[in-house]
C-alpha atoms as a PDB file:
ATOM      1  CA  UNK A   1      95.080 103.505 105.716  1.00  0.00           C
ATOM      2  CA  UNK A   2      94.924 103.678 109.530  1.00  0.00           C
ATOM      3  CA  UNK A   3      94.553 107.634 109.339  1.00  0.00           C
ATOM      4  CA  UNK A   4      91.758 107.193 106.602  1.00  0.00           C
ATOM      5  CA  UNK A   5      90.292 104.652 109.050  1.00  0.00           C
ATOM      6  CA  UNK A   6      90.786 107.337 112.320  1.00  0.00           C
ATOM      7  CA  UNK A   7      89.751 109.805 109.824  1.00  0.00           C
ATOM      8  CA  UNK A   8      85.693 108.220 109.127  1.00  0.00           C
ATOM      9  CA  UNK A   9      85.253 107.288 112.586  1.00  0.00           C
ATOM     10  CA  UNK A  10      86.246 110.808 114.145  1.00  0.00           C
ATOM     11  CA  UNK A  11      84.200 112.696 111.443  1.00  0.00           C
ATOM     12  CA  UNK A  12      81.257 110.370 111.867  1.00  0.00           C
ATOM     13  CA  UNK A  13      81.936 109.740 116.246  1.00  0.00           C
ATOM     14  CA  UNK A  14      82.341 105.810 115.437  1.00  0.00           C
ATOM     15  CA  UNK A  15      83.996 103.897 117.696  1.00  0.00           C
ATOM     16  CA  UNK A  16      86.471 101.473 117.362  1.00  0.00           C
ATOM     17  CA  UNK A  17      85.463  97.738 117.426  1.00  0.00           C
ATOM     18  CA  UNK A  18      87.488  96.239 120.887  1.00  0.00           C
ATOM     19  CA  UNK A  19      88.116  93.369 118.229  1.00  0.00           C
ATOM     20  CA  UNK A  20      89.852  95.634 115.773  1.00  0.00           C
ATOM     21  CA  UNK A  21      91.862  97.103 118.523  1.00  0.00           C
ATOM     22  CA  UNK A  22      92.941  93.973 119.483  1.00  0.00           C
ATOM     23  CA  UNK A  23      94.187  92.612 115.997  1.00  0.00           C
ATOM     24  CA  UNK A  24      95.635  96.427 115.639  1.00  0.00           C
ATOM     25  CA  UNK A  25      97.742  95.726 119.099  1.00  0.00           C
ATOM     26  CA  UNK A  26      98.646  91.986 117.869  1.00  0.00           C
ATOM     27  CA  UNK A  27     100.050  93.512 114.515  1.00  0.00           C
ATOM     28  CA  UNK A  28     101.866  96.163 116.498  1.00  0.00           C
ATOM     29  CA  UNK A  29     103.418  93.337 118.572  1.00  0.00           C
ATOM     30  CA  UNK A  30     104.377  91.345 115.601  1.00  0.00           C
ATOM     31  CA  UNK A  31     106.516  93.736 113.965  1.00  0.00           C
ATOM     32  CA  UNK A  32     107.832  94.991 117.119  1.00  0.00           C
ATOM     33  CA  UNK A  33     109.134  90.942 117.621  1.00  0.00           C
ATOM     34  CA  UNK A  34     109.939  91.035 113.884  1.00  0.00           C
ATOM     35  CA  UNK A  35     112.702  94.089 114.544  1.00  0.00           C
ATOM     36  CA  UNK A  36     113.799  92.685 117.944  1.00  0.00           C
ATOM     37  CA  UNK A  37     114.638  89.595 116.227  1.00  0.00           C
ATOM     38  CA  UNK A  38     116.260  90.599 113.419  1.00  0.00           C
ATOM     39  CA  UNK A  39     118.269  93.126 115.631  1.00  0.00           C
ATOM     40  CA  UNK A  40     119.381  89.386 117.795  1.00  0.00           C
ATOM     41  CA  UNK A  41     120.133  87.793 114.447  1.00  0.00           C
ATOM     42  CA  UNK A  42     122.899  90.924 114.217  1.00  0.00           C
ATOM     43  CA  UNK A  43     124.823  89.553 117.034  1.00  0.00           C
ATOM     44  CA  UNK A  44     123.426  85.571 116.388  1.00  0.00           C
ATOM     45  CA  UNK A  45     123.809  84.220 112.929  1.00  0.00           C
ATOM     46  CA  UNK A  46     121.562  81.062 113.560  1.00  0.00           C
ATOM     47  CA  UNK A  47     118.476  82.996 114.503  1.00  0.00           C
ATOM     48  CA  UNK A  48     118.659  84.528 110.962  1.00  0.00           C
ATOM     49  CA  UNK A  49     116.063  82.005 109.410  1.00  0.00           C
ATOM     50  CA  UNK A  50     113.683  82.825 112.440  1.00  0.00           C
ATOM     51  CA  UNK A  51     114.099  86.361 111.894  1.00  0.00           C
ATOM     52  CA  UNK A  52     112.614  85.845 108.359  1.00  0.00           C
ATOM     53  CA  UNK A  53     110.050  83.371 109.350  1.00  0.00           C
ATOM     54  CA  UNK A  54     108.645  85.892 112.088  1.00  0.00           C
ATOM     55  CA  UNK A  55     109.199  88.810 109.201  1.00  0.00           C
ATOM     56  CA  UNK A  56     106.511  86.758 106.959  1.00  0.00           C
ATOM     57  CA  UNK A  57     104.347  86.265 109.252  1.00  0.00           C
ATOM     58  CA  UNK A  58     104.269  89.780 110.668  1.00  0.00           C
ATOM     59  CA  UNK A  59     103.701  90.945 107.154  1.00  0.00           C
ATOM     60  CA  UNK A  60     101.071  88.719 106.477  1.00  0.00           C
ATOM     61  CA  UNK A  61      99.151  89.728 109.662  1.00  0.00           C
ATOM     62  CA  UNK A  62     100.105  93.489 108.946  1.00  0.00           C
ATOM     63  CA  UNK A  63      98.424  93.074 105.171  1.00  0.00           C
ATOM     64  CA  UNK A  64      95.256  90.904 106.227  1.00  0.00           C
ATOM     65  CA  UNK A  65      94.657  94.199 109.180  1.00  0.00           C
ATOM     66  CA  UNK A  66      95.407  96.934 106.168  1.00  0.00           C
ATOM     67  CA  UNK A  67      92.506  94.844 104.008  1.00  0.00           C
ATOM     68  CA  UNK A  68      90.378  94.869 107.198  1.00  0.00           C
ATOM     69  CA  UNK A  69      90.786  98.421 107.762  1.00  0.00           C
ATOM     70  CA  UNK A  70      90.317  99.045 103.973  1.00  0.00           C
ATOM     71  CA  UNK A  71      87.239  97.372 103.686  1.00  0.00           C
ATOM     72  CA  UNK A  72      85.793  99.088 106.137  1.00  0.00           C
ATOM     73  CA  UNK A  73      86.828 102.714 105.058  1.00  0.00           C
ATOM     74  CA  UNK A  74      85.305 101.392 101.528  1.00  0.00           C
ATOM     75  CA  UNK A  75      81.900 100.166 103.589  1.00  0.00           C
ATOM     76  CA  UNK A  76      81.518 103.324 105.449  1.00  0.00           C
ATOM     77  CA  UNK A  77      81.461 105.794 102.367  1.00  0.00           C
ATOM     78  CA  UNK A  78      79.334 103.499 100.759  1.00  0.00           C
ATOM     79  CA  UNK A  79      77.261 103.512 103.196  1.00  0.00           C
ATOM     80  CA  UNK A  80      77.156 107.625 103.492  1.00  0.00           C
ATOM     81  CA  UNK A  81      76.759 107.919 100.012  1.00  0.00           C
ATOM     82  CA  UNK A  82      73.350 105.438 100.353  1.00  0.00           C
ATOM     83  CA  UNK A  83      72.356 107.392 103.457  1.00  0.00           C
ATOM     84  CA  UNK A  84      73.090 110.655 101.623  1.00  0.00           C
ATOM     85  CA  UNK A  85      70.293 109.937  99.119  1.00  0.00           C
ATOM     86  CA  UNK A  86      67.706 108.707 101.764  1.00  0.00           C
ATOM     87  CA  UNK A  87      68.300 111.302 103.592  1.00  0.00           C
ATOM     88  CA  UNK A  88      66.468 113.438 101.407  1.00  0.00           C
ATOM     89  CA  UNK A  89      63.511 111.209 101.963  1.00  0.00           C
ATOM     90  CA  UNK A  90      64.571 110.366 106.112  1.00  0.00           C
ATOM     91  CA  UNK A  91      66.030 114.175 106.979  1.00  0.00           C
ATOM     92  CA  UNK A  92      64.097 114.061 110.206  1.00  0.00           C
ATOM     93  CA  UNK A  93      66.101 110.589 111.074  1.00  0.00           C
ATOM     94  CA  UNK A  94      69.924 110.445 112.072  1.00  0.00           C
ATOM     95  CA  UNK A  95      72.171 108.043 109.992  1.00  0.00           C
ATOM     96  CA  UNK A  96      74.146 105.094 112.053  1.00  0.00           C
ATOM     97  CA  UNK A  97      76.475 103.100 110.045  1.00  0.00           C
ATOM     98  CA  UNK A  98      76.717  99.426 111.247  1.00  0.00           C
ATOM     99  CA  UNK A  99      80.416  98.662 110.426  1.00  0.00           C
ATOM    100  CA  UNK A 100      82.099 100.281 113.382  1.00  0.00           C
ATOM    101  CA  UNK A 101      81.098  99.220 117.070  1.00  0.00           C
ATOM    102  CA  UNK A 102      77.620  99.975 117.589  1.00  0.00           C
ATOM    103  CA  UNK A 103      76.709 102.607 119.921  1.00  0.00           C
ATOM    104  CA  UNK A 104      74.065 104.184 121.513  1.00  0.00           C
ATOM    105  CA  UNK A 105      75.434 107.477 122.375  1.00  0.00           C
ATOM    106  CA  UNK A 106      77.492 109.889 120.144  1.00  0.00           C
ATOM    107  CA  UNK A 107      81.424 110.863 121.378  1.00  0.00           C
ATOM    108  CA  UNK A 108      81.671 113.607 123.464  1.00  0.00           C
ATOM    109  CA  UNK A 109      84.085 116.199 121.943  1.00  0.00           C
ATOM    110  CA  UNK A 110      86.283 118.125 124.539  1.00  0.00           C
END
């Protein structure tokens, strides 16, 4: 889902949401504690139970951010496929979607 995500906004130069990063970057740090503990509860048998607490709660986080990401892959081609059939009407006007970060330039391609 994250490719499909990195996918729409490099073929359409969106930009990433500093929000979305940021819940990408907690999920990353959730299952990273997730592995780290149950790698301790190897060597510790009592930190077991919080290996699996932190477990659920990393997959919870890691499903709400694949339903974010999701949605917004499902918004975007909505969105083209409205544009697509103004733009018949609008070809002299570009097309912005609104779901990514706004901006006011397009990415510069190197």
């Amino acid at each position: 889902m994250s490719a499909s995500r990195m996918f729409m906004m490099d073929m359409y130069e969106l930009q990433s949401d500093p929000m979305d990063n940021r819940i990408v970057r907690f999920n990353n740090c959730l299952q990273v504690l997730s592995c780290i503990c149950h790698i301790l509860a190897m060597f510790d048998r009592n930190l077991g139970e919080l290996a699996g607490i932190i477990d659920w709660i990393a997959k919870i986080v890691f499903y709400c951010t694949i339903g974010c990401m999701a949605a917004q892959v499902n918004h975007e081609i909505d969105y083209r496929k409205t544009a697509k059939g103004q733009a018949e009407e609008y070809a002299a006007y570009p097309v912005a979607s609104p779901i990514m970060s706004e901006q006011t330039e397009p990415l510069k391609k190197y």
